[in-house]
Protein backbone atom coordinates (compact mmCIF):
# COMPACT_ATOMS: atom_id res chain seq x y z
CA UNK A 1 0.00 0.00 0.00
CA UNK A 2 1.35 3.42 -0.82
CA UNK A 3 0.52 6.10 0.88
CA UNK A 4 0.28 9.82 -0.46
CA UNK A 5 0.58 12.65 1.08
CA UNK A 6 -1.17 15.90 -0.15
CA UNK A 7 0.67 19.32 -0.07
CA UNK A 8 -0.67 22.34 1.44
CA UNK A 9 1.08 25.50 1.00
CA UNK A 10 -0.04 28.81 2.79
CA UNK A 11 0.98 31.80 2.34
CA UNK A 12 1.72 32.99 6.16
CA UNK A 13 4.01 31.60 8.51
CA UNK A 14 1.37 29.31 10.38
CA UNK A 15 -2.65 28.68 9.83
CA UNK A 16 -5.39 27.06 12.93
CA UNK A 17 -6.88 23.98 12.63
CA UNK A 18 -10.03 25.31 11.72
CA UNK A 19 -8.56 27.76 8.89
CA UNK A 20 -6.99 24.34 7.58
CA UNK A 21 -10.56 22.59 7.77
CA UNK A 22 -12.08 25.22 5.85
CA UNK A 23 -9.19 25.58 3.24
CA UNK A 24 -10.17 21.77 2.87
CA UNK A 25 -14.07 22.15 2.33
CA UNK A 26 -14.20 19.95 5.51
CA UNK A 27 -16.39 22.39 7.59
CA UNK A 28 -18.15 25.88 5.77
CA UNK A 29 -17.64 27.64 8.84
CA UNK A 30 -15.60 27.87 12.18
CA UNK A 31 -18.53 27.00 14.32
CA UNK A 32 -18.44 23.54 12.90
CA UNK A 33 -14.73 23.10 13.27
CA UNK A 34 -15.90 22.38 17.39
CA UNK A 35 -18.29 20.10 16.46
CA UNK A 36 -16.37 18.11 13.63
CA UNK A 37 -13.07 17.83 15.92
CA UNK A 38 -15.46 16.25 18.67
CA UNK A 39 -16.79 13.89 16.45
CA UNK A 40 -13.30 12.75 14.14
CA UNK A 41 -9.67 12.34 14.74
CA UNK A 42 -7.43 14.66 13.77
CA UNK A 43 -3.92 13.77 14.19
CA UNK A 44 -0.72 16.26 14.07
CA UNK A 45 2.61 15.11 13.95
CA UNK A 46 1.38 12.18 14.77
CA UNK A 47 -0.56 13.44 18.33
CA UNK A 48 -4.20 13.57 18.74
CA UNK A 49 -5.17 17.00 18.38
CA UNK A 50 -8.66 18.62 19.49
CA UNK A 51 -7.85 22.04 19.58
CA UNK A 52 -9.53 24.43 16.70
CA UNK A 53 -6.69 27.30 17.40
CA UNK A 54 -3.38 24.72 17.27
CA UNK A 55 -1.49 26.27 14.87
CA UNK A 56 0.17 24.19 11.58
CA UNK A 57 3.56 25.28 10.52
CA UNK A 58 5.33 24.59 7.11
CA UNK A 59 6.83 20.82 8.10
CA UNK A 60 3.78 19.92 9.77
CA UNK A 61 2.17 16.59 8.91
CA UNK A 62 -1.56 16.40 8.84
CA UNK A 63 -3.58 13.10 9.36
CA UNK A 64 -8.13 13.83 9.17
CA UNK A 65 -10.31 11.22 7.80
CA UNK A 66 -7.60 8.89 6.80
CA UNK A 67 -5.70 11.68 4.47
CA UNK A 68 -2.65 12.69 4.88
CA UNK A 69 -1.27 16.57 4.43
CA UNK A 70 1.71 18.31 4.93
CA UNK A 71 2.05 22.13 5.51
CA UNK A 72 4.36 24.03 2.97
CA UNK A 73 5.35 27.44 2.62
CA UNK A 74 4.84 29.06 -0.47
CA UNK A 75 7.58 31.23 -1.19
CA UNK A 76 5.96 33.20 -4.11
């Protein structure tokens, strides 16, 4: 099994959890972001994260609903 990992790049120096979700199409709005991180696993480097404001950096590694991302920097 191969496993891919999608890029993300972002234009700032970090984004939330929930700014990730929506840049996804995962959740329309922060006030789901609560409710979907209740309900599904969302992993960070690895660790079990819960916490809509945890901020991604360029390097981080993403797992939520069994797809993997990985923050990048986009230097343009």
């Amino acid at each position: 099994m191969v496993i891919t990992m999608k890029d993300i790049f972002i234009q700032t120096n970090y984004i939330t959890i929930g700014q990730f979700l929506k840049h996804l199409s995962i959740v329309s709005s922060g006030g789901e972001v609560k409710y979907f991180l209740k309900n599904n696993k969302v992993f960070v480097n690895g660790e079990l994260e819960n916490r809509r404001g945890k901020k991604l950096y360029p390097g981080d590694t993403i797992t939520i609903l069994n797809e993997d991302y990985k923050i990048n920097k986009n230097v343009n």
